[in-house]
PDB file of N, CA and C in Angstrom:
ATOM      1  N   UNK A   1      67.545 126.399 217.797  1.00  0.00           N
ATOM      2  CA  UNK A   1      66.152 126.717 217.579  1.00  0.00           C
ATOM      3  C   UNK A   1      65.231 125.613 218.092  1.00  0.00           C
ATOM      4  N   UNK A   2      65.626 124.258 217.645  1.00  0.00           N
ATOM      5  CA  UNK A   2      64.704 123.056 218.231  1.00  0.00           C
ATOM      6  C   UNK A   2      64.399 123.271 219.197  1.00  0.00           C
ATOM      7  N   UNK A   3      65.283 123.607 220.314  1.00  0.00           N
ATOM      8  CA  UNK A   3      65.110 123.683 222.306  1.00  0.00           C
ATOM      9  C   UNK A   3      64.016 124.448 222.620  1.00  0.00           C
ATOM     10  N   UNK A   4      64.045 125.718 221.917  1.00  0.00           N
ATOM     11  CA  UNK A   4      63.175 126.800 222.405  1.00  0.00           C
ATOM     12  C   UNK A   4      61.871 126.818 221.594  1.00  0.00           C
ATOM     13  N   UNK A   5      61.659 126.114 220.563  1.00  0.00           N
ATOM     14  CA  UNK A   5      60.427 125.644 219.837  1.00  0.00           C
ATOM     15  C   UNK A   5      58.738 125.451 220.665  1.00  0.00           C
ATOM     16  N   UNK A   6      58.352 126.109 220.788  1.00  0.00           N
ATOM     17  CA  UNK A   6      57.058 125.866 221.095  1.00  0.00           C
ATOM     18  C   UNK A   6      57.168 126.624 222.762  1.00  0.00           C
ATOM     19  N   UNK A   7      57.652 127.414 222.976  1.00  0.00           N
ATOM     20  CA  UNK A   7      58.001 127.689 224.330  1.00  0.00           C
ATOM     21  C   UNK A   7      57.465 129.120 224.477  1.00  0.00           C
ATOM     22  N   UNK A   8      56.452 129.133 225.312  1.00  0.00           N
ATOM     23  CA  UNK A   8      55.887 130.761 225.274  1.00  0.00           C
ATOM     24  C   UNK A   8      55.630 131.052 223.871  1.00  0.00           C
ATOM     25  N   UNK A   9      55.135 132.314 223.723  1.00  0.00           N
ATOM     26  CA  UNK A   9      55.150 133.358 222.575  1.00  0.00           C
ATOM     27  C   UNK A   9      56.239 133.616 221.732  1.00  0.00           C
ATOM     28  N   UNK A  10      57.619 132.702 222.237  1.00  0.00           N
ATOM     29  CA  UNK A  10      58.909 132.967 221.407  1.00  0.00           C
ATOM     30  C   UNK A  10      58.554 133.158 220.052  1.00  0.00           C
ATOM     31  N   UNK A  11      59.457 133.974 219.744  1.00  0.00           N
ATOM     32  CA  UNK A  11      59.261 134.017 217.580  1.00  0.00           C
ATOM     33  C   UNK A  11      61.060 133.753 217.925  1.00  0.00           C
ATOM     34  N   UNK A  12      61.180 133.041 216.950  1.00  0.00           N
ATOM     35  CA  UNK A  12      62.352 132.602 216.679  1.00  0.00           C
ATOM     36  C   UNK A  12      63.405 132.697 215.806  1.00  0.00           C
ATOM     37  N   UNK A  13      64.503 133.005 215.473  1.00  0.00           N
ATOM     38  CA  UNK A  13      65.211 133.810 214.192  1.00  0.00           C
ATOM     39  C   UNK A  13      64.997 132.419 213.269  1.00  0.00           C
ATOM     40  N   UNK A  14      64.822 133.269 211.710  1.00  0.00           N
ATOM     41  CA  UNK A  14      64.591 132.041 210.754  1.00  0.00           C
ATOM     42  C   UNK A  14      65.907 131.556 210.823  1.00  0.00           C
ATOM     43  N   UNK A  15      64.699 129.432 209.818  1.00  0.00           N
ATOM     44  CA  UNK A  15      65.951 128.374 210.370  1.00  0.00           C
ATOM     45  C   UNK A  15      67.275 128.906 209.019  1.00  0.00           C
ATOM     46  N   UNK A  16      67.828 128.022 208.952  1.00  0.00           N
ATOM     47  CA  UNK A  16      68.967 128.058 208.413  1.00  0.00           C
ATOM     48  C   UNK A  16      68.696 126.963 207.014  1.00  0.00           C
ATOM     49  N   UNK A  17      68.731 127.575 206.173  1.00  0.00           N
ATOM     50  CA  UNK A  17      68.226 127.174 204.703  1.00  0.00           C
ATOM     51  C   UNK A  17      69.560 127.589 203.488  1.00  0.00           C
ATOM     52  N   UNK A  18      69.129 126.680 202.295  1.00  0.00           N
ATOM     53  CA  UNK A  18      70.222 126.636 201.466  1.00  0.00           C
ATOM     54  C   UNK A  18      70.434 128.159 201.043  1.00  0.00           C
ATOM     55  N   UNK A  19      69.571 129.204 200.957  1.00  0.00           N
ATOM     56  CA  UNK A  19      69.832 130.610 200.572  1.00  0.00           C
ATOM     57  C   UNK A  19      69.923 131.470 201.968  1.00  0.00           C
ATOM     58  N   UNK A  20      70.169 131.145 203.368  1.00  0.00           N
ATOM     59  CA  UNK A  20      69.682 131.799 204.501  1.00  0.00           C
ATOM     60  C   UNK A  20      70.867 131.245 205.665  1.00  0.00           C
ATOM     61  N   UNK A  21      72.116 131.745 205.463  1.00  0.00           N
ATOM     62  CA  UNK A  21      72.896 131.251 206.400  1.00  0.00           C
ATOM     63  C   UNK A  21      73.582 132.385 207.420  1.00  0.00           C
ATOM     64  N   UNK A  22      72.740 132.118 208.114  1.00  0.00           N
ATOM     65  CA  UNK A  22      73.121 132.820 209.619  1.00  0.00           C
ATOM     66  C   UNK A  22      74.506 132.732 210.246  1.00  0.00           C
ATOM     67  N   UNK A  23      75.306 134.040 210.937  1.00  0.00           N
ATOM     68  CA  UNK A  23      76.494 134.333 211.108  1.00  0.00           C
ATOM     69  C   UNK A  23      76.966 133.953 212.352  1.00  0.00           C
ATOM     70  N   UNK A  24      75.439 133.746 213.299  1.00  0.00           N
ATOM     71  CA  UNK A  24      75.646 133.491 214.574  1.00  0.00           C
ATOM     72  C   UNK A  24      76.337 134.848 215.329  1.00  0.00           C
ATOM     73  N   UNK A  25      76.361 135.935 215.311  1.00  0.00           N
ATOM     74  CA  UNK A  25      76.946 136.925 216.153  1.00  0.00           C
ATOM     75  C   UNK A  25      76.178 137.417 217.015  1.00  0.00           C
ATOM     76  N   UNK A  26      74.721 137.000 216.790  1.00  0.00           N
ATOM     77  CA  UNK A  26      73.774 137.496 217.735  1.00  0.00           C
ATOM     78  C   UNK A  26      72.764 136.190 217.663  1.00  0.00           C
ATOM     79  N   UNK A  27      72.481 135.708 218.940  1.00  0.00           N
ATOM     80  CA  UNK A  27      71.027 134.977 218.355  1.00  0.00           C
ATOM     81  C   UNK A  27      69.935 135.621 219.233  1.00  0.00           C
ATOM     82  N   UNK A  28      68.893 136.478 218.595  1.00  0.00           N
ATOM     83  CA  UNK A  28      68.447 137.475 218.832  1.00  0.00           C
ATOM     84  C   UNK A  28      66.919 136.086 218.622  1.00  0.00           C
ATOM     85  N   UNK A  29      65.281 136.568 220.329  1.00  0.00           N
ATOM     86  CA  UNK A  29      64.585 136.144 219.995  1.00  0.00           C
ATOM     87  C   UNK A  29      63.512 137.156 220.336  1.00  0.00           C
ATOM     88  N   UNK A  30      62.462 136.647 219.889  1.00  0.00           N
ATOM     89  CA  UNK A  30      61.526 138.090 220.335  1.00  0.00           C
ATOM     90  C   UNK A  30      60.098 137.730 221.279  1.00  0.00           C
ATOM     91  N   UNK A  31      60.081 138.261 222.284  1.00  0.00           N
ATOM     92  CA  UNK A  31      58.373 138.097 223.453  1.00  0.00           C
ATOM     93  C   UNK A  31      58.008 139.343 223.511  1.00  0.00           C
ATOM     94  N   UNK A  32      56.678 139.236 223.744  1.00  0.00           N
ATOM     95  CA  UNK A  32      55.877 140.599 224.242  1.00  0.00           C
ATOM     96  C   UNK A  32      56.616 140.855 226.080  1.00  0.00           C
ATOM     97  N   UNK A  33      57.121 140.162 226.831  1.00  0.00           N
ATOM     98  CA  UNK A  33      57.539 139.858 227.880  1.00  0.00           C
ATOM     99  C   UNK A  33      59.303 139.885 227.995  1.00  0.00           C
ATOM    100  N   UNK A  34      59.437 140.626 226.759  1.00  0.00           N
ATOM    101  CA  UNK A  34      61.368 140.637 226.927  1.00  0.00           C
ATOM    102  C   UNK A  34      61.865 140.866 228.144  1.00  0.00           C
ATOM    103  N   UNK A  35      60.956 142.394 228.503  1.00  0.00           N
ATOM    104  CA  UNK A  35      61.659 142.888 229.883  1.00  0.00           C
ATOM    105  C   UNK A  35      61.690 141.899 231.007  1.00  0.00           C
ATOM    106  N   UNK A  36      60.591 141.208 231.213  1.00  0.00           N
ATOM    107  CA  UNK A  36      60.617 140.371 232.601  1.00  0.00           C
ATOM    108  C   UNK A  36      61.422 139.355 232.395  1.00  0.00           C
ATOM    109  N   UNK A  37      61.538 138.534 231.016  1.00  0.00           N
ATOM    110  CA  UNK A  37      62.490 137.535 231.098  1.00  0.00           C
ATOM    111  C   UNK A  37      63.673 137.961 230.695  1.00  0.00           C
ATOM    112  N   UNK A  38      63.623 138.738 231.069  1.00  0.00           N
ATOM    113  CA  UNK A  38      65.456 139.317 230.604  1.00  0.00           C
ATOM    114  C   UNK A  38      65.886 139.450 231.840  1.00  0.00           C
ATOM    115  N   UNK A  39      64.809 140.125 233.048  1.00  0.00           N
ATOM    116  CA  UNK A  39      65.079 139.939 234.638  1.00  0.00           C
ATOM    117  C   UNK A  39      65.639 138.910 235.283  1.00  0.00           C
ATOM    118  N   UNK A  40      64.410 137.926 234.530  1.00  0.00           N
ATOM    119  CA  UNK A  40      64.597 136.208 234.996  1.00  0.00           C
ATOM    120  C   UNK A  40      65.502 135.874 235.008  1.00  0.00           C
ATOM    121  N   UNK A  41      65.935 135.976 233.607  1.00  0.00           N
ATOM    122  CA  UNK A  41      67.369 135.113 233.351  1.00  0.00           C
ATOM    123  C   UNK A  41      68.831 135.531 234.064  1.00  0.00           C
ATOM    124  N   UNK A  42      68.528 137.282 233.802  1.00  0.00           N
ATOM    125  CA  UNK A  42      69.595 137.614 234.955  1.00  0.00           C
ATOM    126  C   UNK A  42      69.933 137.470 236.068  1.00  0.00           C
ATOM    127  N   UNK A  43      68.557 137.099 236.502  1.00  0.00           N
ATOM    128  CA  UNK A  43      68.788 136.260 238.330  1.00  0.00           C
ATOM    129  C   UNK A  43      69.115 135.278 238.126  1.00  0.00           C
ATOM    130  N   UNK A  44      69.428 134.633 236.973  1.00  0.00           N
ATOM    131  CA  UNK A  44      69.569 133.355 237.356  1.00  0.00           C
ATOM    132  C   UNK A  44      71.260 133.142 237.041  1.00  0.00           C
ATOM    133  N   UNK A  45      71.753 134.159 236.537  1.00  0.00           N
ATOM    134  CA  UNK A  45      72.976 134.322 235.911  1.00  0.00           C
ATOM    135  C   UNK A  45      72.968 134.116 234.645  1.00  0.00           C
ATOM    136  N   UNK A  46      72.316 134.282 234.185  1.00  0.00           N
ATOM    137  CA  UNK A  46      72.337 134.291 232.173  1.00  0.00           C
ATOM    138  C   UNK A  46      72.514 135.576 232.306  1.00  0.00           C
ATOM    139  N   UNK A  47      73.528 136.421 231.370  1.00  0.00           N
ATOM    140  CA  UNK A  47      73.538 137.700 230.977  1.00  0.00           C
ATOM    141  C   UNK A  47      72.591 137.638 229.499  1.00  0.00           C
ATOM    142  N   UNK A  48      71.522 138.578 229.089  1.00  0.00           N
ATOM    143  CA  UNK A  48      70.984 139.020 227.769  1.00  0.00           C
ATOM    144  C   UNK A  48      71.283 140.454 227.356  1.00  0.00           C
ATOM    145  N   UNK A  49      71.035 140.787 226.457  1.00  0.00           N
ATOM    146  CA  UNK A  49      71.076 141.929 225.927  1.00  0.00           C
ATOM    147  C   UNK A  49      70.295 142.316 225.181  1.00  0.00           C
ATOM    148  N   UNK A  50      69.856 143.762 224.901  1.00  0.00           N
ATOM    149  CA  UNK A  50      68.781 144.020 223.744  1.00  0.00           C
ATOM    150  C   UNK A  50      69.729 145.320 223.147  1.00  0.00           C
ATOM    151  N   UNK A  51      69.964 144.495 222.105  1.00  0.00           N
ATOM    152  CA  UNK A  51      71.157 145.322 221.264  1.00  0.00           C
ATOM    153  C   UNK A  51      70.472 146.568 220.400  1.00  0.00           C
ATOM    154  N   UNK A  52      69.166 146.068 220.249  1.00  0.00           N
ATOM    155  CA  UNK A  52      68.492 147.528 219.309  1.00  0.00           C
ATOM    156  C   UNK A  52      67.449 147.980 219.989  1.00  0.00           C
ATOM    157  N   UNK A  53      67.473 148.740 221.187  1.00  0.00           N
ATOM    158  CA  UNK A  53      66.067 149.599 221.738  1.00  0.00           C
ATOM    159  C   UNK A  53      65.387 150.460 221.170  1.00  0.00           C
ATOM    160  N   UNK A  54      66.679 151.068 220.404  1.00  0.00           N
ATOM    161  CA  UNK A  54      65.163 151.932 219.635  1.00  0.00           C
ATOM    162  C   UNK A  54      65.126 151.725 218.149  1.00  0.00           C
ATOM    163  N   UNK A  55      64.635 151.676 217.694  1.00  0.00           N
ATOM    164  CA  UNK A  55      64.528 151.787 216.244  1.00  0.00           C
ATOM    165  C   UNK A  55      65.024 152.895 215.691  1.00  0.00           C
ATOM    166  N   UNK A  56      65.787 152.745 214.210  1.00  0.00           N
ATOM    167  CA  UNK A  56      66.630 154.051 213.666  1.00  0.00           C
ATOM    168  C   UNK A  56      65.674 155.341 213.505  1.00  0.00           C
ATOM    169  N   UNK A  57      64.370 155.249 213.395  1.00  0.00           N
ATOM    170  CA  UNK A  57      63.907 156.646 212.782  1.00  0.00           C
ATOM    171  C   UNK A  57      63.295 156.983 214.210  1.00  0.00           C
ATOM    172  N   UNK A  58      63.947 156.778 215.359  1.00  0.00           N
ATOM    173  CA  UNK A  58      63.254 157.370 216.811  1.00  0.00           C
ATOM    174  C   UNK A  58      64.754 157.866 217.099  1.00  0.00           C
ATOM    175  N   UNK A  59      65.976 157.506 216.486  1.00  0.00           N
ATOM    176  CA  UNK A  59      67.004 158.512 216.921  1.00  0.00           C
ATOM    177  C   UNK A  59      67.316 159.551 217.042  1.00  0.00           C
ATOM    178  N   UNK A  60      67.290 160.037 217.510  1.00  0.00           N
ATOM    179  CA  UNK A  60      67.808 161.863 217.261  1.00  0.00           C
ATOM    180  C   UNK A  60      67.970 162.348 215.920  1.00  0.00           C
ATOM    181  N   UNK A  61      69.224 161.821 215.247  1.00  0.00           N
ATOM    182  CA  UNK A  61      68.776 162.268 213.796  1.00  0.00           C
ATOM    183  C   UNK A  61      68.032 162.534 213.133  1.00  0.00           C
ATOM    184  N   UNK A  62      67.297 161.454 212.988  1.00  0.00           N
ATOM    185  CA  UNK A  62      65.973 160.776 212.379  1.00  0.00           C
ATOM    186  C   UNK A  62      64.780 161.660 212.614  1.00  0.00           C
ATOM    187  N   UNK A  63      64.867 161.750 213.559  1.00  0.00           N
ATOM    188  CA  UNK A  63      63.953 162.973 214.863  1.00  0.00           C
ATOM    189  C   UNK A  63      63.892 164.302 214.146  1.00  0.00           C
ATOM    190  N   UNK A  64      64.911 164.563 214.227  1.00  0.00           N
ATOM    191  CA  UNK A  64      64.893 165.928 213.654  1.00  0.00           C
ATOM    192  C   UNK A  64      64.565 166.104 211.798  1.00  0.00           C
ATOM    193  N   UNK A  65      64.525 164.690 211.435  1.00  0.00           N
ATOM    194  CA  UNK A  65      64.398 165.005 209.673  1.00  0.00           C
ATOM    195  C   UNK A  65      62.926 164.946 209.780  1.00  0.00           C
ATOM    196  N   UNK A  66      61.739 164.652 210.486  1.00  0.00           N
ATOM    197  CA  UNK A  66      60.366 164.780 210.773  1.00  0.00           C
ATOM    198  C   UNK A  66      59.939 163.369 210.988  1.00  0.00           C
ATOM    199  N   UNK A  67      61.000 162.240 211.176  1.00  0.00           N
ATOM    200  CA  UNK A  67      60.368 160.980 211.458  1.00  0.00           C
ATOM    201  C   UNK A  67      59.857 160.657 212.841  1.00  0.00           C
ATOM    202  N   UNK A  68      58.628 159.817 213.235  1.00  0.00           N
ATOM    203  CA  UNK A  68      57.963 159.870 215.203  1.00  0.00           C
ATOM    204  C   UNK A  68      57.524 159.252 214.979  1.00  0.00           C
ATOM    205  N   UNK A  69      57.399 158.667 216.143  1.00  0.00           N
ATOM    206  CA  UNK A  69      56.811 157.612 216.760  1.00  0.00           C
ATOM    207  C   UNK A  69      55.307 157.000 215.467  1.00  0.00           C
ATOM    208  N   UNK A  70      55.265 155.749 215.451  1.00  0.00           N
ATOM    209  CA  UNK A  70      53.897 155.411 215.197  1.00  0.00           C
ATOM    210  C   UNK A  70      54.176 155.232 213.586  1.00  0.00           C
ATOM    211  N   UNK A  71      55.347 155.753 212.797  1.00  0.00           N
ATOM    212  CA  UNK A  71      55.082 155.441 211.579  1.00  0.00           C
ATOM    213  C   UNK A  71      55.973 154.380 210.413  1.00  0.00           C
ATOM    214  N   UNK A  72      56.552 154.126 212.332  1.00  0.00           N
ATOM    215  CA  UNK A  72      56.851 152.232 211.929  1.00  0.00           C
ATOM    216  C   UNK A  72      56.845 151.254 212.422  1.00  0.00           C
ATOM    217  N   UNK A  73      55.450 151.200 212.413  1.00  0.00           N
ATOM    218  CA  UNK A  73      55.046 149.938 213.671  1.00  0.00           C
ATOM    219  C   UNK A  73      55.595 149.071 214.276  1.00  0.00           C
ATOM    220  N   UNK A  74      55.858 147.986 212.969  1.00  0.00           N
ATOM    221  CA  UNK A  74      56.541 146.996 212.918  1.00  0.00           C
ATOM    222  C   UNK A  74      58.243 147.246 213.662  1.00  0.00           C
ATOM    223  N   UNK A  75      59.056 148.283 213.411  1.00  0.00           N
ATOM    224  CA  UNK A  75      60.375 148.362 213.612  1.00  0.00           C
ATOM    225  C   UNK A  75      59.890 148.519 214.966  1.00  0.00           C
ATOM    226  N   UNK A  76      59.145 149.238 215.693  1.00  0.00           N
ATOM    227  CA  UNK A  76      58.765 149.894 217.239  1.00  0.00           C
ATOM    228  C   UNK A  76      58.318 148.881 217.995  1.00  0.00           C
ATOM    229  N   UNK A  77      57.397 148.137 217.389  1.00  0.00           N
ATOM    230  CA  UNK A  77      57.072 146.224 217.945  1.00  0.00           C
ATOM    231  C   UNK A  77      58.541 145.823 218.295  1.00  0.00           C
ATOM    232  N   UNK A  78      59.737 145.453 217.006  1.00  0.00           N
ATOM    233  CA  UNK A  78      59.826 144.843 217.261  1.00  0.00           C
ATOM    234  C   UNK A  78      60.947 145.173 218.348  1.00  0.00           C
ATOM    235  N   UNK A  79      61.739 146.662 218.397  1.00  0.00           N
ATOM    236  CA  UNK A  79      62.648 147.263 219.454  1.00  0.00           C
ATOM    237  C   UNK A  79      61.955 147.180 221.100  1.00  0.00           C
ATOM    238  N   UNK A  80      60.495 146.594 221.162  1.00  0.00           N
ATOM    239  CA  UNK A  80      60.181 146.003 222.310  1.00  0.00           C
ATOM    240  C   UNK A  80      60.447 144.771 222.583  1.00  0.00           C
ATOM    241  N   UNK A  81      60.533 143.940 221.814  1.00  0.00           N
ATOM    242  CA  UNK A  81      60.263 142.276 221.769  1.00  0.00           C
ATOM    243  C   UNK A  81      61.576 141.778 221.671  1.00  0.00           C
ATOM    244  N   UNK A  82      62.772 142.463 221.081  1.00  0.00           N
ATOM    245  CA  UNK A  82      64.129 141.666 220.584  1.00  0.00           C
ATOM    246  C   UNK A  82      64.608 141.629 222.093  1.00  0.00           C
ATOM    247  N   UNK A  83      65.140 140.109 222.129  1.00  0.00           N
ATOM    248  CA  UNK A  83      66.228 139.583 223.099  1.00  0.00           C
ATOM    249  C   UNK A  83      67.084 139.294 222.780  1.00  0.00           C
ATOM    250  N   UNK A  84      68.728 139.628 223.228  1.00  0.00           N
ATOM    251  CA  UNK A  84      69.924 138.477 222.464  1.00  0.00           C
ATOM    252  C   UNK A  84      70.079 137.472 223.569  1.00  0.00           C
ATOM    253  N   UNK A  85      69.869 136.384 223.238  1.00  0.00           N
ATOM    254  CA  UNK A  85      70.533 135.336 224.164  1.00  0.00           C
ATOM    255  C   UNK A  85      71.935 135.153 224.616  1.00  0.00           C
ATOM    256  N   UNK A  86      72.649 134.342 225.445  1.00  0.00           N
ATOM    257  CA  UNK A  86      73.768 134.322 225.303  1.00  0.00           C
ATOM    258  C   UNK A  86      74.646 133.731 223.886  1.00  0.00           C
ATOM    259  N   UNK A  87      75.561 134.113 222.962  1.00  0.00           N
ATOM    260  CA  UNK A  87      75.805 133.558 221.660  1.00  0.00           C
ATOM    261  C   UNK A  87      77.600 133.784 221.874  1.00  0.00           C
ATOM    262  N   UNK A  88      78.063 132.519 222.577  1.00  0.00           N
ATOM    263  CA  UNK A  88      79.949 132.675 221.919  1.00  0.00           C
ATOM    264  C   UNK A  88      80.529 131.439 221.868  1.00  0.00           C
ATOM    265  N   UNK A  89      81.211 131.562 221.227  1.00  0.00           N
ATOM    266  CA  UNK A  89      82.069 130.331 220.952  1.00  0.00           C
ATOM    267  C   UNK A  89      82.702 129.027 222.454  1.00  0.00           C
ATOM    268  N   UNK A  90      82.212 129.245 223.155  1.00  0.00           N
ATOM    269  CA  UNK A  90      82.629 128.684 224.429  1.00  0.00           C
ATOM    270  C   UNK A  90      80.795 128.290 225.281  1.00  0.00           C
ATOM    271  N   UNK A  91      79.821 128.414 224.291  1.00  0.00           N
ATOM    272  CA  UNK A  91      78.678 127.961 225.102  1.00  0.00           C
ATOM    273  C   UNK A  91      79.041 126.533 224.617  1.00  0.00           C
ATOM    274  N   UNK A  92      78.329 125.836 225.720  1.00  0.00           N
ATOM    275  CA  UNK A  92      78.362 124.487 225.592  1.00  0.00           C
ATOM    276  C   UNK A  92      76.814 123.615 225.734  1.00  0.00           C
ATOM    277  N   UNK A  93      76.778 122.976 225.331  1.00  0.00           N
ATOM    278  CA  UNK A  93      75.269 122.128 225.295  1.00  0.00           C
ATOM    279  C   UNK A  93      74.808 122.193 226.726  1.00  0.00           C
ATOM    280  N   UNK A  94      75.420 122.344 227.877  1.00  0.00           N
ATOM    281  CA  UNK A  94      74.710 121.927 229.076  1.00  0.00           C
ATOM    282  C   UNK A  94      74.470 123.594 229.273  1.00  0.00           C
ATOM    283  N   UNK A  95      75.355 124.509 228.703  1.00  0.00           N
ATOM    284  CA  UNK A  95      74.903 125.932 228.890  1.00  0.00           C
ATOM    285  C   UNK A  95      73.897 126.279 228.456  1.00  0.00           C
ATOM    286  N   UNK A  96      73.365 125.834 227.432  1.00  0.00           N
ATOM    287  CA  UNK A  96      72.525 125.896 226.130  1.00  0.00           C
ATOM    288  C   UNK A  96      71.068 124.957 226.946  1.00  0.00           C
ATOM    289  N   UNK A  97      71.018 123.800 227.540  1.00  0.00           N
ATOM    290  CA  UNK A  97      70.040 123.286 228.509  1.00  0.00           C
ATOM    291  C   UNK A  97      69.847 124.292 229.476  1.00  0.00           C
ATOM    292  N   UNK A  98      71.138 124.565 230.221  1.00  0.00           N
ATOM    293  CA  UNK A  98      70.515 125.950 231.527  1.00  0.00           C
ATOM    294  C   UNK A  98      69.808 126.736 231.186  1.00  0.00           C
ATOM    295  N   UNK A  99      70.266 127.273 229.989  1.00  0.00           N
ATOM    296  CA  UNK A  99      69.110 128.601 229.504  1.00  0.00           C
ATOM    297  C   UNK A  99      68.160 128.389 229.053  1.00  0.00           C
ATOM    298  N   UNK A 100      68.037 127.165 228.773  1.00  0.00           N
ATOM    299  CA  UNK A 100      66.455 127.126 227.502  1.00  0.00           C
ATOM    300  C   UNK A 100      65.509 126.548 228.737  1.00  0.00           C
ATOM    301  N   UNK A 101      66.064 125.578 229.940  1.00  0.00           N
ATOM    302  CA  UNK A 101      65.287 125.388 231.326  1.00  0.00           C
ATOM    303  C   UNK A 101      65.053 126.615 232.124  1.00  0.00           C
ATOM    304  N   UNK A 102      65.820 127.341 232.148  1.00  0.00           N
ATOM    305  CA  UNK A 102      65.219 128.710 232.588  1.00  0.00           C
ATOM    306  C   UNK A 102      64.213 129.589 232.109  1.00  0.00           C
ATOM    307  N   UNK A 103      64.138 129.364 230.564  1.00  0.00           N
ATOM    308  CA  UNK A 103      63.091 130.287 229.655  1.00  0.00           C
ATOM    309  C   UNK A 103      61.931 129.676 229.738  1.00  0.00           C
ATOM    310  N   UNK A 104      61.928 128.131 229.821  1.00  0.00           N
ATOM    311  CA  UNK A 104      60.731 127.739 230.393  1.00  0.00           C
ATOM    312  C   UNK A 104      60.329 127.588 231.246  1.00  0.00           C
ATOM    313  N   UNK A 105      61.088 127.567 232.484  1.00  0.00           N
ATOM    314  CA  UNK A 105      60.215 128.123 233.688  1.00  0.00           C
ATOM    315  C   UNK A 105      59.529 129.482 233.763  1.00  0.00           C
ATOM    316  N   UNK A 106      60.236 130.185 233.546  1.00  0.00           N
ATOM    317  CA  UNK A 106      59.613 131.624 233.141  1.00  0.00           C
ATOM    318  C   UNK A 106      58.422 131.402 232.760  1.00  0.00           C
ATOM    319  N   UNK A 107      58.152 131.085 231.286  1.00  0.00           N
ATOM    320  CA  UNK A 107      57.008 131.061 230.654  1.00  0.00           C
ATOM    321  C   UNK A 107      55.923 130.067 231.483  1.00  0.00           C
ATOM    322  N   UNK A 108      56.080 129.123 232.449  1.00  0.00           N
ATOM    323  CA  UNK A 108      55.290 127.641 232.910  1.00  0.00           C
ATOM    324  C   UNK A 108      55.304 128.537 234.508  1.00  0.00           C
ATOM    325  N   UNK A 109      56.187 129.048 234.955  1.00  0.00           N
ATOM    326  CA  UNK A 109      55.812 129.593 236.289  1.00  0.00           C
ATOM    327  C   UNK A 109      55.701 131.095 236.910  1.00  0.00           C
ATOM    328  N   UNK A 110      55.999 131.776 235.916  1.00  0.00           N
ATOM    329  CA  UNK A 110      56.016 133.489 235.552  1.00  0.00           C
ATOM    330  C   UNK A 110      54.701 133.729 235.060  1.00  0.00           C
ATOM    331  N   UNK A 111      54.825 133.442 234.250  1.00  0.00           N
ATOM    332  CA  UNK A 111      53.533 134.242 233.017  1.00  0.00           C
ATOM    333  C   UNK A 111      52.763 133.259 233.239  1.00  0.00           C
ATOM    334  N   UNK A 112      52.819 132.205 233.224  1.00  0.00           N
ATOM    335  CA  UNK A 112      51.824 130.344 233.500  1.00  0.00           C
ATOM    336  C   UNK A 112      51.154 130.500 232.213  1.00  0.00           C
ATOM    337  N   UNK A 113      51.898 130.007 231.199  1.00  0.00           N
ATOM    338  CA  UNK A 113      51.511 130.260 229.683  1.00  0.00           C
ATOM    339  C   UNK A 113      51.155 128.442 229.337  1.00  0.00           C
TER     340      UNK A 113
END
């Protein structure tokens, strides 16, 4: 979390606190700009992923029980904004520098934030 601190519009997954311990299976971050830096990074060879595009009550199911668009903002925000970074047991600190130097170029020479 420190690396990417203050970098663009990032929102960042909460820190890690005595009641709040994160599993690490995803480290998921969120921009109004997911799509383009999800481009970025893929040119650059970072693979990302956006593991939840749509939100559950825009599924088909959901769909059909009378739930649409607009009457969950927040979940629909945020199935635009979620990024997973790269997250496995074999990243290494200089992997972890490549990517977080790439996210800020993005943001300093992409968007010029």
């Amino acid at each position: 979390n420190k690396k990417l601190e203050g970098i663009g519009d990032i929102i960042l997954p909460p820190r890690e606190t005595d009641n709040i311990k994160p599993v690490y299976h995803l480290y998921v971050i969120r921009t109004k700009y997911r799509d383009q830096l999800k481009e970025y990074l893929e040119g650059k060879g970072i693979e990302c992923g956006i593991h939840y595009p749509l939100p559950v009550h825009l599924q088909l199911p959901y769909k059909r029980m009378g739930y649409y668009e607009g009457l969950f903002p927040n979940a629909e925000r945020w199935a635009k904004e979620v990024l997973s970074l790269p997250m496995h047991p074999n990243l290494t600190v200089k992997d972890i520098d490549y990517i977080v130097g790439h996210i800020e170029d993005f943001f300093k020479k992409v968007i010029k934030v």
